[in-house]
Structures are given as C-alpha cells and as structure tokens.
Protein backbone atom coordinates (compact mmCIF):
# COMPACT_ATOMS: atom_id res chain seq x y z
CA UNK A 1 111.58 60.39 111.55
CA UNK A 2 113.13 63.81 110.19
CA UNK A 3 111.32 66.97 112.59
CA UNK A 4 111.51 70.25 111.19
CA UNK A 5 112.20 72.71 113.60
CA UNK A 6 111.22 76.79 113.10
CA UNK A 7 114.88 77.20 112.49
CA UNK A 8 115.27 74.62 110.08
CA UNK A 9 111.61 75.90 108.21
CA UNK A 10 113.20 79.41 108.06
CA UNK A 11 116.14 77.97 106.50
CA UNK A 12 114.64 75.99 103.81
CA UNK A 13 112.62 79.38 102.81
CA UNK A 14 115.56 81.19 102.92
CA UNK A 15 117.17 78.75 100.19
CA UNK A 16 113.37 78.81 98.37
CA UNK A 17 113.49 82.39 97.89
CA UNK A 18 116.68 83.04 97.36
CA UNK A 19 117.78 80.52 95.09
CA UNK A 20 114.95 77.88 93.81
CA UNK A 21 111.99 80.35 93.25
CA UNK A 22 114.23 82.73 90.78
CA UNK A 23 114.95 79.74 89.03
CA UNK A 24 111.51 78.49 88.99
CA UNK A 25 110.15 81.87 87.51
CA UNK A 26 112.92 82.80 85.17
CA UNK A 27 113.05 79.18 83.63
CA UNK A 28 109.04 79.28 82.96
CA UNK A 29 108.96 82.89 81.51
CA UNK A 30 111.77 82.72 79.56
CA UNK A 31 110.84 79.44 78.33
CA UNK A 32 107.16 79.86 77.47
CA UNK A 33 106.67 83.00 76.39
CA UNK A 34 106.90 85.05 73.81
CA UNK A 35 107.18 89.12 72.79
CA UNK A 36 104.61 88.89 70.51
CA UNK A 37 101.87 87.35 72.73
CA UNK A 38 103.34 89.73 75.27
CA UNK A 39 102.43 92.51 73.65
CA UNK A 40 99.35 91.62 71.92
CA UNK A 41 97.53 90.17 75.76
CA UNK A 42 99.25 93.69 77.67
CA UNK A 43 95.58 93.90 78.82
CA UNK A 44 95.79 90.30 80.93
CA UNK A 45 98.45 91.42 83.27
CA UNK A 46 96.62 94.61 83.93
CA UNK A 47 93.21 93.27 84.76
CA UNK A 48 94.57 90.56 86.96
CA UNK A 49 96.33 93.24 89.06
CA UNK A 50 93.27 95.23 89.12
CA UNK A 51 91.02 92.94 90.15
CA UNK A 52 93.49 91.18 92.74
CA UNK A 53 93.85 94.76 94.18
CA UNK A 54 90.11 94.69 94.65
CA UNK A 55 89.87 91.85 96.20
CA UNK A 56 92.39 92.43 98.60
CA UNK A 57 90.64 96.46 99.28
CA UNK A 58 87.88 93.84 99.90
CA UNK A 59 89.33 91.44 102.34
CA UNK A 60 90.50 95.18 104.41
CA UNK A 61 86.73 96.95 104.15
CA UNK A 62 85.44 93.18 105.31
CA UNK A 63 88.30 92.66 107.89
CA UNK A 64 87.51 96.13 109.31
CA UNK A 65 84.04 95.32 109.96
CA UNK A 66 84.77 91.97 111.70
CA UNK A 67 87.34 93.26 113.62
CA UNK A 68 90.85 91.60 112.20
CA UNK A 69 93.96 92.35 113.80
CA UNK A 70 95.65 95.07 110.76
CA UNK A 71 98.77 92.66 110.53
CA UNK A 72 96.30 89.49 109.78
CA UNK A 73 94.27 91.57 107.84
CA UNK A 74 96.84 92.18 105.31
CA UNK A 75 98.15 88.87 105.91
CA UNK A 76 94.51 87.89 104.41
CA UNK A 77 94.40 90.12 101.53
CA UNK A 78 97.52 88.99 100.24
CA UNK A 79 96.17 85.50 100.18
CA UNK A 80 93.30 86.74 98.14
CA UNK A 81 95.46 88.93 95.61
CA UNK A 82 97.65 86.49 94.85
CA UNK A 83 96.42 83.42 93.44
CA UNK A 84 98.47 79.47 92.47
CA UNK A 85 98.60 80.46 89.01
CA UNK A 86 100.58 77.52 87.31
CA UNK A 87 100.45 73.94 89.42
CA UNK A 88 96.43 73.79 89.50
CA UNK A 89 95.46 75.81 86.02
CA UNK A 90 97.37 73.68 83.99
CA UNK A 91 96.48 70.40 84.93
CA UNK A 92 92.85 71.03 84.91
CA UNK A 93 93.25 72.62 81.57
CA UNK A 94 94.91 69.47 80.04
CA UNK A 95 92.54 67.18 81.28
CA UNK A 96 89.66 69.24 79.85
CA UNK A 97 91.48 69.62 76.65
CA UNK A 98 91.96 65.70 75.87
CA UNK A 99 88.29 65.29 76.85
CA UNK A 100 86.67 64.41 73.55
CA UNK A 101 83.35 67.09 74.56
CA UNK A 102 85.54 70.02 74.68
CA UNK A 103 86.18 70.35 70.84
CA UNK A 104 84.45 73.89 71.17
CA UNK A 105 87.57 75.44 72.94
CA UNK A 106 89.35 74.27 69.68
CA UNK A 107 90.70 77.39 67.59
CA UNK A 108 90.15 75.93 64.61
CA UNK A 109 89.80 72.60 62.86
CA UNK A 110 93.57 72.12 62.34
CA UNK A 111 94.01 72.87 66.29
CA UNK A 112 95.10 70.06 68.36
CA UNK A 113 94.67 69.54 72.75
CA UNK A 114 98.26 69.93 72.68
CA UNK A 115 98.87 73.03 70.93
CA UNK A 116 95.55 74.54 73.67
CA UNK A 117 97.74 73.56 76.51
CA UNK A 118 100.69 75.11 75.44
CA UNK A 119 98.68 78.24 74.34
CA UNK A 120 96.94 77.87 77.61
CA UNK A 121 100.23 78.10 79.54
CA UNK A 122 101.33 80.79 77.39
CA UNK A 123 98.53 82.88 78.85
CA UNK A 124 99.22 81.94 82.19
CA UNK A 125 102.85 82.86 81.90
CA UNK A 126 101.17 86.69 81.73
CA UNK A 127 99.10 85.77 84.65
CA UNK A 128 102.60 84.77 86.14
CA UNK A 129 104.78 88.21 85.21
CA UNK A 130 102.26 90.61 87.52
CA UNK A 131 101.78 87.71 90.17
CA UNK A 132 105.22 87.40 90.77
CA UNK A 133 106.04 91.04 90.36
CA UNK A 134 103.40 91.95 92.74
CA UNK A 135 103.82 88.75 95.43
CA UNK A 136 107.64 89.59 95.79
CA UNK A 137 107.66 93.29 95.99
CA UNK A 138 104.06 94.84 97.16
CA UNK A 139 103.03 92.07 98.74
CA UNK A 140 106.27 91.65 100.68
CA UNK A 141 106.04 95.59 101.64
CA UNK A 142 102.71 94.79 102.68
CA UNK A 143 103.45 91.60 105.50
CA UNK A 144 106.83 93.98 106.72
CA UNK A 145 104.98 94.87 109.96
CA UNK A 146 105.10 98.90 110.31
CA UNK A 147 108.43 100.77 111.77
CA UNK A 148 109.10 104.04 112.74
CA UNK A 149 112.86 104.22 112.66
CA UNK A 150 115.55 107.16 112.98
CA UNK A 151 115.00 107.82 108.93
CA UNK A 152 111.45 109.34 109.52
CA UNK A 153 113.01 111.49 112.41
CA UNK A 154 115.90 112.41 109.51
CA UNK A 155 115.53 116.72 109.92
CA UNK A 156 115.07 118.49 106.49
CA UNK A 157 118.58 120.45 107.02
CA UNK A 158 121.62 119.22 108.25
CA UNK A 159 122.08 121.35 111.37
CA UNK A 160 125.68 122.72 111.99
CA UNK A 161 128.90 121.71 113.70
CA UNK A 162 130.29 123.14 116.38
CA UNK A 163 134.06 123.89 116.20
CA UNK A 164 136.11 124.95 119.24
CA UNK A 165 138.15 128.40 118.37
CA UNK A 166 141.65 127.79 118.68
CA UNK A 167 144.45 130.34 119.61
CA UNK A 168 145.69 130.27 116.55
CA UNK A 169 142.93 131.33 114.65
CA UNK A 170 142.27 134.58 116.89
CA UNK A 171 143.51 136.59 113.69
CA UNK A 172 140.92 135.09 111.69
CA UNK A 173 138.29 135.46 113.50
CA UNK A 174 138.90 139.12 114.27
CA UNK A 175 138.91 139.56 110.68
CA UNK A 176 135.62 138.39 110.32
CA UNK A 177 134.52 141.29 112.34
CA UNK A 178 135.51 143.74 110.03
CA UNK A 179 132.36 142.42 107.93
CA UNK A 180 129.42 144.08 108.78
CA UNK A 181 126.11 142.98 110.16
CA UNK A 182 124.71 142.75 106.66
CA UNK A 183 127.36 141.30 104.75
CA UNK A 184 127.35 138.39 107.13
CA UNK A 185 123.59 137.97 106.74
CA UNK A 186 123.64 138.48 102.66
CA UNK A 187 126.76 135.66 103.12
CA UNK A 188 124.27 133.07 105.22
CA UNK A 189 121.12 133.63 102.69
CA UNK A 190 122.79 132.60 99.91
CA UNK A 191 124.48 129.55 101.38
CA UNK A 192 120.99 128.31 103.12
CA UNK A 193 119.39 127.83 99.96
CA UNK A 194 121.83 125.59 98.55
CA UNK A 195 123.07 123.61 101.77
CA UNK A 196 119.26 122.77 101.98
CA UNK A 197 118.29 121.63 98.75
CA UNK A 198 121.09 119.24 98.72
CA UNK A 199 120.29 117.81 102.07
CA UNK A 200 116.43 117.60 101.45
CA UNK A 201 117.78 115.74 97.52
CA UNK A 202 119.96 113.26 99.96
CA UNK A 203 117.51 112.84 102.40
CA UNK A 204 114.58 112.14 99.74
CA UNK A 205 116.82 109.62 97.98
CA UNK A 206 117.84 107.57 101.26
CA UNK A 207 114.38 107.54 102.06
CA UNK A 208 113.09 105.83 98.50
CA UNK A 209 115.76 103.72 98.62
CA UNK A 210 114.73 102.41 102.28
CA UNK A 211 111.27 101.81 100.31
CA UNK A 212 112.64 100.17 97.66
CA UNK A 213 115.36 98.15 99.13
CA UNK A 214 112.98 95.44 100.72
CA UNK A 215 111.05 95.00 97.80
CA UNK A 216 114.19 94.19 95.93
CA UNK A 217 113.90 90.42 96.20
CA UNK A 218 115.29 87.87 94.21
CA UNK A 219 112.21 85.93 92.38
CA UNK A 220 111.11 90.25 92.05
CA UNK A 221 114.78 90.60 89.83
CA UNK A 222 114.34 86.87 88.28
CA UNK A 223 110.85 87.70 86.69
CA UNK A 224 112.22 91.57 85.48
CA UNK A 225 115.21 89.72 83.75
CA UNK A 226 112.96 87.17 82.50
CA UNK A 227 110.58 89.46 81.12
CA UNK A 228 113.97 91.72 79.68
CA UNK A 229 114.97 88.46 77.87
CA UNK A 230 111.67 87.61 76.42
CA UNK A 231 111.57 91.54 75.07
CA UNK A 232 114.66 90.49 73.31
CA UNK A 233 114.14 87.82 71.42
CA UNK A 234 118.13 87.31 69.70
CA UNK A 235 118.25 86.16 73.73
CA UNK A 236 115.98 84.43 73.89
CA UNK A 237 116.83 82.22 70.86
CA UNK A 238 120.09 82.14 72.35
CA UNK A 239 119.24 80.74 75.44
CA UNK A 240 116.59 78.19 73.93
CA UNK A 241 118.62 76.93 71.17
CA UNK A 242 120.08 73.43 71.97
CA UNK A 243 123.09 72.27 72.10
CA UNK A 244 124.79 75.54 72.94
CA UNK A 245 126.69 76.59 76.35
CA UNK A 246 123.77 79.42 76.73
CA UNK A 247 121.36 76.54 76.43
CA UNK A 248 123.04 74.31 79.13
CA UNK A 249 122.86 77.32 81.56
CA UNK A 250 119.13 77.81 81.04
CA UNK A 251 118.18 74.09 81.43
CA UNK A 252 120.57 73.77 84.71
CA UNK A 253 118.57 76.94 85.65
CA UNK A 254 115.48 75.20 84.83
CA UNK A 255 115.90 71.74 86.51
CA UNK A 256 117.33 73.86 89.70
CA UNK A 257 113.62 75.69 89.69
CA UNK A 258 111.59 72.51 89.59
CA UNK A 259 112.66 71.41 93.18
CA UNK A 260 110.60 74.94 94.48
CA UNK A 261 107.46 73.69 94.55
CA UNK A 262 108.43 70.44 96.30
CA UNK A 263 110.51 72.27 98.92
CA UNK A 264 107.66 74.31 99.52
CA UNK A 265 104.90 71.68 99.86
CA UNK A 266 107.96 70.20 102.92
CA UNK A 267 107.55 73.26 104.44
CA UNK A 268 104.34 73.02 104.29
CA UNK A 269 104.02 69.73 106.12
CA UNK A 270 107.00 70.99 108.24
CA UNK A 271 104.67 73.83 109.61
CA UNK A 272 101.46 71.97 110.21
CA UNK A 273 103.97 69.59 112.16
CA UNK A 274 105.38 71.81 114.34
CA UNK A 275 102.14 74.05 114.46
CA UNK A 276 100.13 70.77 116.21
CA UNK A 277 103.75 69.26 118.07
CA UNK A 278 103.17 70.05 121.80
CA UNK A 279 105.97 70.01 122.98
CA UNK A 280 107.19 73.15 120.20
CA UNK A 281 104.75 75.33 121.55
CA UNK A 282 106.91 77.77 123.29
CA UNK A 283 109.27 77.35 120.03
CA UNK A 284 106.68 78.33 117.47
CA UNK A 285 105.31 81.16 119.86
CA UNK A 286 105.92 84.47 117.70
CA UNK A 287 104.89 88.33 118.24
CA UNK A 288 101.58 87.72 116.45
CA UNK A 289 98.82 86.46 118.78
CA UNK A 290 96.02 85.60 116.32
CA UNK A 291 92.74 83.67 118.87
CA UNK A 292 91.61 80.92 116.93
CA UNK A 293 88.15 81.97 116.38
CA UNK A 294 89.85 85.38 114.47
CA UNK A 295 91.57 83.00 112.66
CA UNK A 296 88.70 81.22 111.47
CA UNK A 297 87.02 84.05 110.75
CA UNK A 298 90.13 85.33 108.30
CA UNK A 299 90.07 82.03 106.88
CA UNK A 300 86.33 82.50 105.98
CA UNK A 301 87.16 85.69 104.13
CA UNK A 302 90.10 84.08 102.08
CA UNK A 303 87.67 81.53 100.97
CA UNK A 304 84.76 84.13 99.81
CA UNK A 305 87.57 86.67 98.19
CA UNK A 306 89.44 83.36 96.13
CA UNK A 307 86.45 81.29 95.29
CA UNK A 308 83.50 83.91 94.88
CA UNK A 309 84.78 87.48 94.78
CA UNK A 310 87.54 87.80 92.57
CA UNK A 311 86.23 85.17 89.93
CA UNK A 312 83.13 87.00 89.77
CA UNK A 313 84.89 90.46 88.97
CA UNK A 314 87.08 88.46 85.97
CA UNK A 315 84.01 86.86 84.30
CA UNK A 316 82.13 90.32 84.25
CA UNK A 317 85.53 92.05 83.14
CA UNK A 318 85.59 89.43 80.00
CA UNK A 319 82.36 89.60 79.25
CA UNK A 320 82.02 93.19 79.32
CA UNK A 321 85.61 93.48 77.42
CA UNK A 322 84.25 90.91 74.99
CA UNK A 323 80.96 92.82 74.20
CA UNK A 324 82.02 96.10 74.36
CA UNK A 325 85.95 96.74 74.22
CA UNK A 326 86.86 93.71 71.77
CA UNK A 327 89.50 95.35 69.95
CA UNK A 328 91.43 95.77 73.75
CA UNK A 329 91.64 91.76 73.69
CA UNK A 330 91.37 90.57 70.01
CA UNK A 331 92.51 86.68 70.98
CA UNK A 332 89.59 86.99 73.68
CA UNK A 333 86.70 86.12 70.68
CA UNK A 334 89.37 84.21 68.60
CA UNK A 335 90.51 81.70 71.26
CA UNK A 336 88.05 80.09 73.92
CA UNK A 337 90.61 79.03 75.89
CA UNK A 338 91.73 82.22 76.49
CA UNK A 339 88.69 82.98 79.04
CA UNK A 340 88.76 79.74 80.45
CA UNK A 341 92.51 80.11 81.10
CA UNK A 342 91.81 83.72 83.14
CA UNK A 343 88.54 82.17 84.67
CA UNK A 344 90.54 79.16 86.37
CA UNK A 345 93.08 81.58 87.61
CA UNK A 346 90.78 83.68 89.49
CA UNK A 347 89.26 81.22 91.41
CA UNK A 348 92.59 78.92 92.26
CA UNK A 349 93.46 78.76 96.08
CA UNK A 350 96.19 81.15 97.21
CA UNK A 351 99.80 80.81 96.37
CA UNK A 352 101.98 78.48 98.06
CA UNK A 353 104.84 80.69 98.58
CA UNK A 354 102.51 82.55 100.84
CA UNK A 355 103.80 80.36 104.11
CA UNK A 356 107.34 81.04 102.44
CA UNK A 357 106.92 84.58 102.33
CA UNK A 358 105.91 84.07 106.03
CA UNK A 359 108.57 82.01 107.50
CA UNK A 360 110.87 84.20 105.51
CA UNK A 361 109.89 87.26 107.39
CA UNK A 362 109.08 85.14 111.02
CA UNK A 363 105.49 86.54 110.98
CA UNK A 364 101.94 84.64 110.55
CA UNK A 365 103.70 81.15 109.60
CA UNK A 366 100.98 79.26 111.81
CA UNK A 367 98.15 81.53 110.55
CA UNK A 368 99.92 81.07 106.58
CA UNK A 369 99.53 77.12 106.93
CA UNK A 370 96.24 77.59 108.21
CA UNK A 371 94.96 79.33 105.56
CA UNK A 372 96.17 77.51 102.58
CA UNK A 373 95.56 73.67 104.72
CA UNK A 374 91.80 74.97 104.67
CA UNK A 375 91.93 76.72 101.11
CA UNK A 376 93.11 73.74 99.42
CA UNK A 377 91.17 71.42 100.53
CA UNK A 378 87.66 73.38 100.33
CA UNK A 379 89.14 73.93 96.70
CA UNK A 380 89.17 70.14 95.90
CA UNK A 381 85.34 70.37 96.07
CA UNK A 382 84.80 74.51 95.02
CA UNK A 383 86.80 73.69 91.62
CA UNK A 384 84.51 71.13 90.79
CA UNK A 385 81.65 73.38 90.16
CA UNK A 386 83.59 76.17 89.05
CA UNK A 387 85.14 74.52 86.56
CA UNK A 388 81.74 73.20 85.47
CA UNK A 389 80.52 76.90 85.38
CA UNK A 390 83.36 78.57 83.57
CA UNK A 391 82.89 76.02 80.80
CA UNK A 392 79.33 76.82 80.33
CA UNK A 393 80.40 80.73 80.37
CA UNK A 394 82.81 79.32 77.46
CA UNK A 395 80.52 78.35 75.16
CA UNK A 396 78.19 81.40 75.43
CA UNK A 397 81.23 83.21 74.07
C-alpha cells in the first residue's frame, strides 16, 4: 500500500499550486465566461467578497472571545471566507434543474435545464474570479505566520561611509578648509534633502514589494490572465475556436487542470493518514500546537460561519438588492437561478485547496484536514435543508 509521507504531501501541493490549480482556474474562466455577463453581474464578485470578509471579521470577534490561538484563528476565518464554489454548486444545480418541479427557475418558456446549468456556471465563474483572487493572495498573506525581519529595522536614511584619508589626498583635504563654516553647512542642507527622499522612495518600494511578492502566486496570475483574456474577447475566440494551434493549447491547458481536484482529494486522504499513523507522530509534529478541544471548538465556528452566518448575510443582501436596488442586479428579477446560484455558494463547505494552501506553507495541515473531514461531512446532511430553503426563498422572488 502507497504511504504518503509529510514530504511527499508537501510535494504533491507544491505541483497543485504551481502547476494544476493555474490550469484548473484559467481553463474554467476562460472557458465559461463571458465580458458581457462580466460586466453586467460586477455587483456578484463584490458582495461575495464583502460578505466573506464578514464572516471571517466574525470567526476573529468569536475566536477572541473563546480564546483561539491568533494563527488558528485566521486559519478559521479563511475557511469561512472562502467557500468550494464549483465541485458542489454545480451538481446540485443540475440535478434540481432536470427535476420536472423546478420549471419556475425557468427564464422563459423557450428555456431549457441545460441552458440553466450553463447559465448557472456562468455565475459561478464570477463567484470563482474574487474566490480565487482573494484565496491565493489575501488569504495566503493571512496563514504567513507574522515576521519581524531586518526590512522593518531598514533606517529612513542611508547613514554614511567612512573613508580612511590617504596621504595623497592631504592637498585636498586642506583645500576643503579654505571653505568656511557656513559654506560647508549651506553644502550639507542641500544634499540631505535629496539623499533622503531617494532612500525613503527605495526603501518604501522594497518594502511593498516584500508585501506583494508572497501574494504573487501562480493560480493569483492564472485567474488575472484569465480574467485579461475574457476582457478581450478577439482572445478569447481565438483560444476557443477549434481546430486551431491556440485551441490545442487551451484544451491541453484544460485537461492538465482537471487532475487538481483529484490530487487534492489524495492529499486529502494522505493527511488524515498520516495525521492518525502512530508511528508519524514525531514526523507530522509542526510549530503549531493546537489541544484538541481548541480544535473542536474552531471547527464549531467554521461550521456556524459556512452553514448559518454567511448564507444568512447573502439571502438578506438579495433580497434587499432585489426590493430596493434592482437596477444594481437587473438579471437578479429576470433569472431565478441567479439567487439560487449565490445562495448555494454561501453555504458550501470550505475550499479544498485550504489543506493545500497549508501543506504548502508547513502550517495547520492536521488542523486543515480536520476542518474540512468534519465540514464535509456535516454538509452532506446541512445541504439537504438548505437547499430545500433556498428553493422556497426562490419562488418568493
């Protein structure tokens, strides 16, 4: 029997993120969505990172009051701002649609329950764009565990060399004392100015770029050039249109992304092995110590901020943008499916790549695995009733 060791799970995320989850993400966007529903559902993207910032400020007021370790804490809140937006939605949605009692998500009478699940993976693709964007640049800023290195000692001015006079430079530097006191001062003034601006401009710029630099992962530049193709839609035909080299590139780019969610459900299964395997317990031993009950206790809150919290915040944001705001989301009172779509995705379980993100960085891998083990399965039996729910909110629309 294959045994995945913590080396060999850290690998496999390392190829995940690296190579399979850009492929996964630019293949999808670039393949299922368009500018023109881009533009016309800008407000999607925007509520789903408002309200998955709220639920994470959530998870941090709650996590406070319980007492979380910070580093969990966080570890918590990104579980709860960043939900599975694609692998449960979509199924769920195509099952309802080619249910003979859901003709009242219908558009119209020449609609068919394949033209609502494309539509309804449309939408999700926008769901997708500020997930991803999000997941692999604030939310990987916000597992980095906090470091105080030599750049936030850097001094605002660069403070001066010493040289060593040499004999041969005795008649210079007896000319310099024919300058008087206040020519040499007048001379230092106006070189101060100028010597500091440009080390304060250097030092300012090193130190954005030490912000940015982490954040710049590769699923974070996959979904931008997505989202620059679909903006551009002469590239977008060109990459789409069959039977062309551009073509073969996109669909080798595309059947490259597909194995990301398998390899990630491996690791998966690789972590719960080696989390329970005895005799890795000195292995899997990290610089997070996390007691059990805390960890239950986190768990707990994930569950309340994915299942309760955060879908409760999107129905009241639809309804009140449907009664009151309606010309902000036009398609919201045009297309059911549309609300059922951003309904589903607030209340899915948190996303996979969370344990990648984890065994990526060597932090909270155990505590990831945990979390999304117990997620899951309390979702088999949460989404149930929510789904029941969200298609009685439907049909009030």
């Amino acid at each position: 029997m294959l045994k995945l060791r913590k080396p060999d799970l850290k690998i496999l995320a390392r190829i995940n993120i690296s190579l399979l989850t850009p492929a996964l993400m630019f293949s999808k966007i670039s393949g299922s969505l368009d500018r023109d529903t881009l533009f016309r559902l800008w407000l999607v993207p925007v509520l789903y990172g408002l309200l998955g910032y709220a639920g994470y400020l959530w998870v941090q007021y709650a996590g406070r009051r319980i007492k979380l370790p910070d580093g969990y804490k966080r570890l918590c809140g990104i579980a709860v701002f960043f939900s599975n937006v694609n692998t449960i939605m979509v199924p769920i949605v195509q099952t309802i649609a080619a249910s003979p009692t859901a003709e009242y998500l219908l558009r119209d009478d020449d609609d068919t329950p394949e033209e609502l699940a494309n539509r309804c993976i449309a939408y999700g693709m926008l769901v997708s764009i500020i997930n991803n964007l999000l997941r692999w640049s604030v939310g990987v800023a916000l597992m980095l565990p906090e470091q105080h290195g030599p750049m936030e000692e850097m001094p605002g001015t660069l403070s001066p060399i010493p040289m060593r006079a040499s004999p041969g430079r005795e008649s210079e530097q007896s000319s310099l004392s024919d300058y008087s006191d206040e020519q040499l001062e007048v001379g230092m003034l106006s070189l101060r100015p100028a010597h500091g601006v440009v080390a304060t401009a250097a030092n300012a710029c090193v130190r954005i770029w030490a912000r940015i630099q982490p954040c710049m992962t590769p699923p974070l530049v996959a979904v931008i050039t997505a989202v620059l193709v679909v903006l551009v839609p002469a590239v977008q035909d060109m990459l789409l249109a069959e039977g062309t080299y551009a073509f073969t590139l996109w669909k080798a780019i595309d059947t490259c992304g597909e194995a990301c969610i398998p390899l990630t459900l491996l690791a998966l299964g690789g972590q719960l092995y080696v989390m329970e395997d005895r005799d890795a317990e000195f292995e899997t031993s990290s610089s997070t110590d996390v007691s059990k009950r805390t960890q239950e206790h986190g768990i707990m809150l994930v569950m309340m901020g994915r299942f309760l919290v955060v879908p409760t915040l999107m129905c009241l944001s639809l309804f009140i943008v449907h009664m009151l705001f309606p010309m902000l989301m036009p398609l919201l009172q045009q297309d059911p499916v549309l609300f059922l779509t951003l309904a589903l995705v607030s209340a899915t379980p948190p996303a996979v790549n969370l344990l990648t993100m984890s065994q990526k960085m060597g932090l909270y891998e155990n505590e990831s695995a945990r979390i999304l083990t117990y997620c899951y399965i309390m979702g088999i039996f949460v989404l149930s009733v929510e789904v029941s729910v969200f298609l009685w909110l439907t049909s009030l629309l």
